[in-house]
C-alpha atoms as a PDB file:
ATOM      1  CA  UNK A   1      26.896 -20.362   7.454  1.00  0.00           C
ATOM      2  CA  UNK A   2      30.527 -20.229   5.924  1.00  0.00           C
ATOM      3  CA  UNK A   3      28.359 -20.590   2.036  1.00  0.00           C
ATOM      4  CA  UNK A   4      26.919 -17.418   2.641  1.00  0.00           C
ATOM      5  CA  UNK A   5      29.783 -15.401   4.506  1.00  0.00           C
ATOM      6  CA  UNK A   6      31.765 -15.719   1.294  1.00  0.00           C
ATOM      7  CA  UNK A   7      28.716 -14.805  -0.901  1.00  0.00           C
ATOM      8  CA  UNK A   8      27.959 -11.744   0.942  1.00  0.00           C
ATOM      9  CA  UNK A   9      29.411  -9.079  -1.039  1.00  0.00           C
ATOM     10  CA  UNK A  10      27.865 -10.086  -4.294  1.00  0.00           C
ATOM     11  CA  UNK A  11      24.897 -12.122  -2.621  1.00  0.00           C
ATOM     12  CA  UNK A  12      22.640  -8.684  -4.291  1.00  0.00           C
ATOM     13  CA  UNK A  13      22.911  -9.067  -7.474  1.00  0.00           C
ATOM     14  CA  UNK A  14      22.394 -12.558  -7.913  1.00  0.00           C
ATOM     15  CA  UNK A  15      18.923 -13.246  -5.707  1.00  0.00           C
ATOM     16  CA  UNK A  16      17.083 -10.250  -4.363  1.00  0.00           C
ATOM     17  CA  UNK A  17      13.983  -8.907  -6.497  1.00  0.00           C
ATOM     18  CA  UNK A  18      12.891  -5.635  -5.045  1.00  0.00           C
ATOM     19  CA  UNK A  19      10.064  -6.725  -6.938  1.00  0.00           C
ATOM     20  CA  UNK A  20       9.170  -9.381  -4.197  1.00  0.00           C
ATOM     21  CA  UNK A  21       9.656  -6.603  -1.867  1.00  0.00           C
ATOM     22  CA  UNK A  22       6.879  -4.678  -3.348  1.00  0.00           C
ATOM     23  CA  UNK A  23       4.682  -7.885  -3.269  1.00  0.00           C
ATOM     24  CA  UNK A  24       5.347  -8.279   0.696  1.00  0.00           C
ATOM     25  CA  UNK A  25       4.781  -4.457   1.788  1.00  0.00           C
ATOM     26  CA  UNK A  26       1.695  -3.611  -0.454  1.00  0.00           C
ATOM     27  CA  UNK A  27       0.254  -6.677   1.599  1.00  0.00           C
ATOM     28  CA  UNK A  28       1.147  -5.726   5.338  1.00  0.00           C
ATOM     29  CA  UNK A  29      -1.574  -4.355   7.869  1.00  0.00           C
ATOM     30  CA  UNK A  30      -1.862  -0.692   8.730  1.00  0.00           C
ATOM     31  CA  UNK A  31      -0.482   1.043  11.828  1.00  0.00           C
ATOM     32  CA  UNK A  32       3.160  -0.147  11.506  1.00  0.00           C
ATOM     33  CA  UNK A  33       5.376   0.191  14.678  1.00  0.00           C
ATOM     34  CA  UNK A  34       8.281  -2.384  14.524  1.00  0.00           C
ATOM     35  CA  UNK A  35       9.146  -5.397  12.205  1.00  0.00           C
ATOM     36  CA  UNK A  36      11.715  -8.359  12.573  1.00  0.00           C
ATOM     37  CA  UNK A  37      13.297  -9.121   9.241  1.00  0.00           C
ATOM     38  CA  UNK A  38      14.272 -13.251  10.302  1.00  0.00           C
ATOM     39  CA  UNK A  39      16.859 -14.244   7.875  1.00  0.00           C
ATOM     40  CA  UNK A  40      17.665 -10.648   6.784  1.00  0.00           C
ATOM     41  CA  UNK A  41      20.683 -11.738   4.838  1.00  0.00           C
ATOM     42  CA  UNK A  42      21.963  -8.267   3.727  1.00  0.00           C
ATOM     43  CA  UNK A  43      19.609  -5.942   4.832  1.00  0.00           C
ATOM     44  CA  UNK A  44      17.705  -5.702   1.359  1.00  0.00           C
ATOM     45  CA  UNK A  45      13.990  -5.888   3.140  1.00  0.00           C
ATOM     46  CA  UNK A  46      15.088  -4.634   5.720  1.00  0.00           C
ATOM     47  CA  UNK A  47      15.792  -0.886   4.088  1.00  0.00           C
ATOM     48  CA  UNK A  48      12.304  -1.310   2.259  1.00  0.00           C
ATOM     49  CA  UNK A  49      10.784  -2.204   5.485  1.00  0.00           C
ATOM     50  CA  UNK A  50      12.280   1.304   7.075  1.00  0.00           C
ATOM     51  CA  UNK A  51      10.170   3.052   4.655  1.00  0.00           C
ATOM     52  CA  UNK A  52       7.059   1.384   5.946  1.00  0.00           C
ATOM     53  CA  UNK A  53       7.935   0.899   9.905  1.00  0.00           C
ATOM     54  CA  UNK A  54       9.214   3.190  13.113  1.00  0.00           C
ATOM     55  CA  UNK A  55      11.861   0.354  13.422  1.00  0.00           C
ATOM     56  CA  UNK A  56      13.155  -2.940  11.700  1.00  0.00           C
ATOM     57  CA  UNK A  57      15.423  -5.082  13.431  1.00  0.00           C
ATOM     58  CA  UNK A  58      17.361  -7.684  11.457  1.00  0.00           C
ATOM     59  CA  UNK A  59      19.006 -11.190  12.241  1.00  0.00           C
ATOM     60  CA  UNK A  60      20.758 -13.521  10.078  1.00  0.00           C
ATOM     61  CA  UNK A  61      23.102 -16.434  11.453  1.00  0.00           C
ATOM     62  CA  UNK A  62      25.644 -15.396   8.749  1.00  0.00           C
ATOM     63  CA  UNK A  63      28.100 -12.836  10.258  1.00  0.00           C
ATOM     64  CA  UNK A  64      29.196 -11.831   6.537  1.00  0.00           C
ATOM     65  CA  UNK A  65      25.791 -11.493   5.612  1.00  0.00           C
ATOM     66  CA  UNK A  66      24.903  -8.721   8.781  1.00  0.00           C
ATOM     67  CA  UNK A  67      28.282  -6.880   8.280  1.00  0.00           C
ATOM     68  CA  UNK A  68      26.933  -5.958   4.680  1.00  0.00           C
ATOM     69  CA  UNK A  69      23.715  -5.233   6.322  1.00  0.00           C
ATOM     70  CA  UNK A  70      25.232  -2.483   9.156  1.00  0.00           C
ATOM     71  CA  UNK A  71      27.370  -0.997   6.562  1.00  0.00           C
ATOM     72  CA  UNK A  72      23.556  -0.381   4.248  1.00  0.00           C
ATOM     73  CA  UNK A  73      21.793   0.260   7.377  1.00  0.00           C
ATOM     74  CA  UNK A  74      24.069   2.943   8.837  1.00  0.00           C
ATOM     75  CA  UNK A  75      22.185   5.873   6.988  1.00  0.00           C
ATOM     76  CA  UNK A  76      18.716   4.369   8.472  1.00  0.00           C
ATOM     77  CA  UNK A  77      18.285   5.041  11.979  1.00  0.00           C
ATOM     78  CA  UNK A  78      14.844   2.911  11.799  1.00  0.00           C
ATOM     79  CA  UNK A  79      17.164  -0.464  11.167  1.00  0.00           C
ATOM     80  CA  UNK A  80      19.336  -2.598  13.502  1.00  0.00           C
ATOM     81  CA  UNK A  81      21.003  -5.560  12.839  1.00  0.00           C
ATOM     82  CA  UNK A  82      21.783  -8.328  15.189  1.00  0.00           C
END
């Protein structure tokens, strides 16, 4: 995962649409307790999943990647990032 550790700080601006984020939670079910974010990257669904869920856990095989996610997460208590 070396490609994305060294893309991690600007990864953002680049890919993620928090338009696509919009598009995912408008479509999830009702009664939302806890969500795994597979892939997480750096945290960006994660944080709009928080809105939406009691707890979102995270996990990306790119250290880089989860280090930017903590750092976002930090002020969320319903996110955790493994």
């Amino acid at each position: 995962m070396a490609e994305f550790d060294r893309l991690a700080e600007t990864y953002d601006t680049a890919v993620t649409s928090t338009r696509d984020f919009e598009f995912v939670l408008h479509r999830l079910p009702p009664g939302r307790g806890r969500a795994l974010d597979i892939g997480c990257g750096t945290g960006k669904l994660a944080q709009a999943l928080a809105r939406e869920f009691r707890q979102v856990d995270g996990i990306d095989p790119a250290e880089e990647m989860l280090e930017v996610a903590r750092r976002r997460a930090a002020a969320l208590p319903a996110v955790a990032g493994a």
